[in-house]
N, C-alpha and C. Protein backbone atom coordinates (compact mmCIF):
# COMPACT_ATOMS: atom_id res chain seq x y z
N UNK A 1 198.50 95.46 81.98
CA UNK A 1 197.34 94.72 82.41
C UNK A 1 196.60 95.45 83.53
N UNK A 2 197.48 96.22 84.15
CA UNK A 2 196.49 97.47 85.34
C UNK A 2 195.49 97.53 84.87
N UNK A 3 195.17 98.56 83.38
CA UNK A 3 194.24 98.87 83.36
C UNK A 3 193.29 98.29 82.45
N UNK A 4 193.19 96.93 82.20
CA UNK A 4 192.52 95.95 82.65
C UNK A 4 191.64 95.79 83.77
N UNK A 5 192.41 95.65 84.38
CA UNK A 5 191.96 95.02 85.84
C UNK A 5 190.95 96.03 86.49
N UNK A 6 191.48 97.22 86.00
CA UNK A 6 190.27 98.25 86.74
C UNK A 6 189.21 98.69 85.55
N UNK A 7 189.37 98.32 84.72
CA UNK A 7 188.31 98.00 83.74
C UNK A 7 186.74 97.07 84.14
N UNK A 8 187.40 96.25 84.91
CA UNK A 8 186.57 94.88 85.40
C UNK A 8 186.94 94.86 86.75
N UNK A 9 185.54 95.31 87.18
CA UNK A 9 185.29 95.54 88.50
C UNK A 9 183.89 95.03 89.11
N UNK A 10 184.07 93.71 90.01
CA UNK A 10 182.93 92.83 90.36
C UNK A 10 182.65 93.71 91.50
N UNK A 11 181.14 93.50 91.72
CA UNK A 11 180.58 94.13 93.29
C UNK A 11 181.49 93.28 94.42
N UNK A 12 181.48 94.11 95.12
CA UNK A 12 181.84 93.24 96.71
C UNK A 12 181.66 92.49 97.34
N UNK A 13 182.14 90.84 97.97
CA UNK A 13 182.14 90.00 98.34
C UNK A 13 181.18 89.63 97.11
N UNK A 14 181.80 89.12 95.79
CA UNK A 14 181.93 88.99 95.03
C UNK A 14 183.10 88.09 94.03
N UNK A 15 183.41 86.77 94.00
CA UNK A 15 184.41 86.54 93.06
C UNK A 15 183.80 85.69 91.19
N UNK A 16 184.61 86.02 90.92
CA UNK A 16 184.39 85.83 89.63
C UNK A 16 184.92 85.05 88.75
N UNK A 17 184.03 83.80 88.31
CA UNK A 17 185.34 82.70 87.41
C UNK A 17 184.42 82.88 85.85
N UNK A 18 185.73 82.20 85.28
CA UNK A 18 185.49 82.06 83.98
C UNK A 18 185.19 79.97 83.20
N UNK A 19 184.50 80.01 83.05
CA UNK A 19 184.16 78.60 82.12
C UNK A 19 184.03 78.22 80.85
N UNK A 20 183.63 76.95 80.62
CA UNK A 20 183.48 77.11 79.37
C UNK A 20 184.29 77.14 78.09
N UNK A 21 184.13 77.05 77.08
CA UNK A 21 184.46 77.21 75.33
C UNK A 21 185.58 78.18 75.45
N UNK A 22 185.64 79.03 76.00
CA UNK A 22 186.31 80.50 75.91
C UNK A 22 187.58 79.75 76.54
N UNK A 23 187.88 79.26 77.50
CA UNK A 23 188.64 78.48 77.98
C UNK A 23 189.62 77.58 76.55
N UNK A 24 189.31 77.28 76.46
CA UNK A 24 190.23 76.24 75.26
C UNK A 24 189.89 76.77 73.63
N UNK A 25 189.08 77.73 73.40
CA UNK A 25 188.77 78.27 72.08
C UNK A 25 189.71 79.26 71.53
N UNK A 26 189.93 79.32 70.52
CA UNK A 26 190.42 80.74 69.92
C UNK A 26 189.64 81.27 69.30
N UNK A 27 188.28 81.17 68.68
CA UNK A 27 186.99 81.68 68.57
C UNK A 27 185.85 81.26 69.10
N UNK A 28 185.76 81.64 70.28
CA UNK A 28 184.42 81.40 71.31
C UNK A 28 183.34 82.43 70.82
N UNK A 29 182.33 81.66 71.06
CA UNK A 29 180.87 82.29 70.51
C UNK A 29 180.47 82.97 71.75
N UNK A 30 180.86 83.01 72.82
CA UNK A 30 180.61 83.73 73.87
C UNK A 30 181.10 82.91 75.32
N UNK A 31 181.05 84.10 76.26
CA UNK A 31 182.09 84.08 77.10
C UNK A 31 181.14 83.40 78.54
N UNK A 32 181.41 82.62 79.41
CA UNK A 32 180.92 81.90 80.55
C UNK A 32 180.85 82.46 81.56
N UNK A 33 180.78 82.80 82.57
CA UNK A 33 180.76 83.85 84.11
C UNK A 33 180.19 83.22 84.55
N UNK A 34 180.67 82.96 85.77
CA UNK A 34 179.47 82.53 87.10
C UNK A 34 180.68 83.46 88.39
N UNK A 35 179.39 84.25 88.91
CA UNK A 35 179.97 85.12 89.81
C UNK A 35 179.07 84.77 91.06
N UNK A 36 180.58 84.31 92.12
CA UNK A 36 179.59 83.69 93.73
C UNK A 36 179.55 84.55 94.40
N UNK A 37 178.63 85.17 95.53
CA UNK A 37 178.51 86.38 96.18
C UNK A 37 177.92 85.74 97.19
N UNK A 38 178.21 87.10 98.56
CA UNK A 38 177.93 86.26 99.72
C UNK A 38 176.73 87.12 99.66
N UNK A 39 176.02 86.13 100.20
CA UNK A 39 174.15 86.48 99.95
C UNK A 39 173.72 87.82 101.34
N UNK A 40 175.00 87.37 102.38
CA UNK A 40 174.45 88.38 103.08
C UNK A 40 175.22 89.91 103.03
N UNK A 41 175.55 89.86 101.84
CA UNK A 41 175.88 91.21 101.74
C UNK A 41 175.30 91.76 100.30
N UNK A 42 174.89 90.72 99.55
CA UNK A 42 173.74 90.71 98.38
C UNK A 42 172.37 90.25 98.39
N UNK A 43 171.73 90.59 98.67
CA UNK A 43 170.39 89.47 98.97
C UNK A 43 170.25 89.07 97.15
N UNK A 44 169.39 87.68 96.89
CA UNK A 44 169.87 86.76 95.60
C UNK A 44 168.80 87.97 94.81
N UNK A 45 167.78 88.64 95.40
CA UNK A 45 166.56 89.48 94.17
C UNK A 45 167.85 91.01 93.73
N UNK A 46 168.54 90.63 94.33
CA UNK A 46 169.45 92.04 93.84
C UNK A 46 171.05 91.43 93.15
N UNK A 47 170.81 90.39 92.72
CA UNK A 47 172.62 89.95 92.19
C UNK A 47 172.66 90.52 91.25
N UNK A 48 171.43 90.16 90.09
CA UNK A 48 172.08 90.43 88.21
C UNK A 48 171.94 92.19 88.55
N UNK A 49 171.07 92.66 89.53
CA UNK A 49 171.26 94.24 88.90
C UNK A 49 172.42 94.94 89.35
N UNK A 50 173.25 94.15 90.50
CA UNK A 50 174.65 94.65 91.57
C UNK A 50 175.58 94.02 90.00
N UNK A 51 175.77 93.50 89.60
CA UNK A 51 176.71 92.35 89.27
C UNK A 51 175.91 92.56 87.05
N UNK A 52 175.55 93.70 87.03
CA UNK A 52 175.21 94.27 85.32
C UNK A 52 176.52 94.72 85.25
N UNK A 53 176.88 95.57 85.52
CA UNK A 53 178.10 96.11 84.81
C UNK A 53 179.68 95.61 84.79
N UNK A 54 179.49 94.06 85.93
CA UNK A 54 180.23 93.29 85.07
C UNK A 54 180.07 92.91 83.76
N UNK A 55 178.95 92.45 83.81
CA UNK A 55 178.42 91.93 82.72
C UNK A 55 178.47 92.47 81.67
N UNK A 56 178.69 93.80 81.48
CA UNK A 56 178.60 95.30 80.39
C UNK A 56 179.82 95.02 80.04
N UNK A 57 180.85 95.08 80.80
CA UNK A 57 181.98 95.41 80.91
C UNK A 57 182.79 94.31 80.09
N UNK A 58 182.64 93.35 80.53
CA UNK A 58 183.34 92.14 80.03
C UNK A 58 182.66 91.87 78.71
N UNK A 59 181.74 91.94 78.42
CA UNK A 59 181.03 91.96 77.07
C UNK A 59 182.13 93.11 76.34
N UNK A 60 182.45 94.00 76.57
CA UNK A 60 183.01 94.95 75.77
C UNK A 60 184.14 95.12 75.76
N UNK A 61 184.96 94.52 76.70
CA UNK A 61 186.49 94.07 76.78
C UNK A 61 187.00 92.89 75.37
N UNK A 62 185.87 92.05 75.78
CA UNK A 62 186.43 90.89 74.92
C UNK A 62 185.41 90.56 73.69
N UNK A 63 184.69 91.48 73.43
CA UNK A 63 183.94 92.08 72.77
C UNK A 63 182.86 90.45 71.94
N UNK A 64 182.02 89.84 72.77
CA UNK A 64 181.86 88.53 73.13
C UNK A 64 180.03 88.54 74.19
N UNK A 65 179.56 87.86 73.69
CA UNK A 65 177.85 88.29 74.75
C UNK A 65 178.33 87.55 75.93
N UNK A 66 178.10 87.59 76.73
CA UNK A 66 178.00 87.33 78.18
C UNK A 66 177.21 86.83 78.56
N UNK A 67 177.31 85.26 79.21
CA UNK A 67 176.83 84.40 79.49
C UNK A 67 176.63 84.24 81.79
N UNK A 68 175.81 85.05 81.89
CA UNK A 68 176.26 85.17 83.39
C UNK A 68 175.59 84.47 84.26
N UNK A 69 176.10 83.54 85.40
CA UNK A 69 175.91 82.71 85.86
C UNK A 69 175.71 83.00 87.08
N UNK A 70 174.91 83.07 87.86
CA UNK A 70 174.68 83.77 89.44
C UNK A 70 174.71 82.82 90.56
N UNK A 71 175.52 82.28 91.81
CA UNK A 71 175.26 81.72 92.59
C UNK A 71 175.84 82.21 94.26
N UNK A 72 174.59 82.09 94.72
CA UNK A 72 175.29 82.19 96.57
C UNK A 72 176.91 81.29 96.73
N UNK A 73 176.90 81.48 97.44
CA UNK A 73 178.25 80.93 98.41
C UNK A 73 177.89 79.55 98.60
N UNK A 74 177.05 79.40 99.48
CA UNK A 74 176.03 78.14 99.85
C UNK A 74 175.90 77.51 98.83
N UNK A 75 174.79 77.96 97.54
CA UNK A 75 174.54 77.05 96.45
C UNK A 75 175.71 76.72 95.96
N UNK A 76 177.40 77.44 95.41
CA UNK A 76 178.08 76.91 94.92
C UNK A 76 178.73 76.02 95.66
N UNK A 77 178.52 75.89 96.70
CA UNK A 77 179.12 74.71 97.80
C UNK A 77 177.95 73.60 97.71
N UNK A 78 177.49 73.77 97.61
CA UNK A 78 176.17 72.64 97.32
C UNK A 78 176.37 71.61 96.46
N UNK A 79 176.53 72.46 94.98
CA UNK A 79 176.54 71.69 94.08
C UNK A 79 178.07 72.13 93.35
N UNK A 80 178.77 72.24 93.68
CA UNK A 80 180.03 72.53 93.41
C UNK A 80 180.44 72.57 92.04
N UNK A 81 179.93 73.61 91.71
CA UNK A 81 179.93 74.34 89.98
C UNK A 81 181.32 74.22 89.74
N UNK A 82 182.15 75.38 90.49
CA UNK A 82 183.55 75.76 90.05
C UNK A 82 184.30 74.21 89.80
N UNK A 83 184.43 73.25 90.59
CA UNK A 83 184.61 72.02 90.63
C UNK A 83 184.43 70.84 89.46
N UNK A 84 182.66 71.34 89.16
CA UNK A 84 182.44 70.15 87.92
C UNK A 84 182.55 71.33 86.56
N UNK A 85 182.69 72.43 86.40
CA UNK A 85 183.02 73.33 85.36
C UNK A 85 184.48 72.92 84.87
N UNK A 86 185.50 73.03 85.78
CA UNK A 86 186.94 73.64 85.61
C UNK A 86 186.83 75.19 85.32
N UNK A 87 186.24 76.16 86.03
CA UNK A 87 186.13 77.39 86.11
C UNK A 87 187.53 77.59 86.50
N UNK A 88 187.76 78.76 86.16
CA UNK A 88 189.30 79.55 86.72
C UNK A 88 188.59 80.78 86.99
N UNK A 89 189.71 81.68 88.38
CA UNK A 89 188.67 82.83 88.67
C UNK A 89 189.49 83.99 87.31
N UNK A 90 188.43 84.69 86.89
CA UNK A 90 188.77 85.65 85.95
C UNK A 90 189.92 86.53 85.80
N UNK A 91 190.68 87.14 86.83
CA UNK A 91 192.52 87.31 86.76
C UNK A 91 193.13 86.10 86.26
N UNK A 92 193.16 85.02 86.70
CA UNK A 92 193.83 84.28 86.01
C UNK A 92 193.27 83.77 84.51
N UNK A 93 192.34 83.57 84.28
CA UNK A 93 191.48 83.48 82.72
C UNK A 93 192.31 84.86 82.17
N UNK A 94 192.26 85.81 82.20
CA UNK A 94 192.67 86.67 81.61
C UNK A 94 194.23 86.49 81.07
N UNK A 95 195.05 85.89 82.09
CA UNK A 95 196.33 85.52 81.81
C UNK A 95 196.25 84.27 80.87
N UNK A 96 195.28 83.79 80.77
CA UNK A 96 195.75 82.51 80.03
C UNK A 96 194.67 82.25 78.55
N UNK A 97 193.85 83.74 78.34
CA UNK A 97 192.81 83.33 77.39
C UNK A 97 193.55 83.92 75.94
N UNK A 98 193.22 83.47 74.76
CA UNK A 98 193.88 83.42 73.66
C UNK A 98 193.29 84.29 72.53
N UNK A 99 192.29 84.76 73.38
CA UNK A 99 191.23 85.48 72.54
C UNK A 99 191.36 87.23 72.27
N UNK A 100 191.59 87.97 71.14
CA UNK A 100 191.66 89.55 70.95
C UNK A 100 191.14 89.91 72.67
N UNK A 101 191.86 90.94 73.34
CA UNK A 101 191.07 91.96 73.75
C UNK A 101 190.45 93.22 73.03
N UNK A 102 189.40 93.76 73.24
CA UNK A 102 189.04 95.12 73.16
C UNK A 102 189.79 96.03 73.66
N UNK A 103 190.92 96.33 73.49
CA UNK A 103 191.72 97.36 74.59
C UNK A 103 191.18 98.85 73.54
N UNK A 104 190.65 98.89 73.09
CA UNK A 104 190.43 100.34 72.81
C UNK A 104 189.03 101.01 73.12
N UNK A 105 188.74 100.46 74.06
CA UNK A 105 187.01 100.59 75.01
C UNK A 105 187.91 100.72 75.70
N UNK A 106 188.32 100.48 76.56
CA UNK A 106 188.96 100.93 78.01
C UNK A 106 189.11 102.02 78.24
């Protein structure tokens, strides 16, 4: 699973959950992301272009379109996504998802 893990590599102050269908599916039509970042080390006009090659990446791991979900720190405390989702952060989704990997992209 190492190299996994360094396969999928979020920008900094950066965490990453997983939601959604993919969660309880064994054929999900595509995969959920919402990645929270602290705004002052991302300003919000620069997330999807810091936070693409997650997006690349995980698309081609689990070979699945990517559904990516962008929120500050603040906004996800606001309205407390991870909370009303049942998001899990993505190391652990990985341990528990049922779905083929792509391990031959890696």
């Amino acid at each position: 699973m190492g190299t996994l893990s360094t396969a999928i590599s979020s920008p900094n102050h950066s965490k990453v959950f997983v939601f959604g269908s993919v969660l309880n599916s064994v054929k999900p039509n595509d995969l959920d992301v919402l990645a929270v970042y602290d705004e002052a080390h991302c300003p919000p006009t620069e997330a999807f272009i810091r936070h693409r090659g997650l997006k690349a990446a995980l698309s081609a791991i689990f070979d699945l379109p990517v559904h990516l979900t962008l929120l500050t720190e603040s906004e996800e405390s606001n309205v407390r996504f991870i909370e009303r989702t049942g998001a899990i952060q993505l190391d652990v989704a990985i341990e528990v998802l049922t779905i083929p990997l792509q391990t031959t992209s890696i």
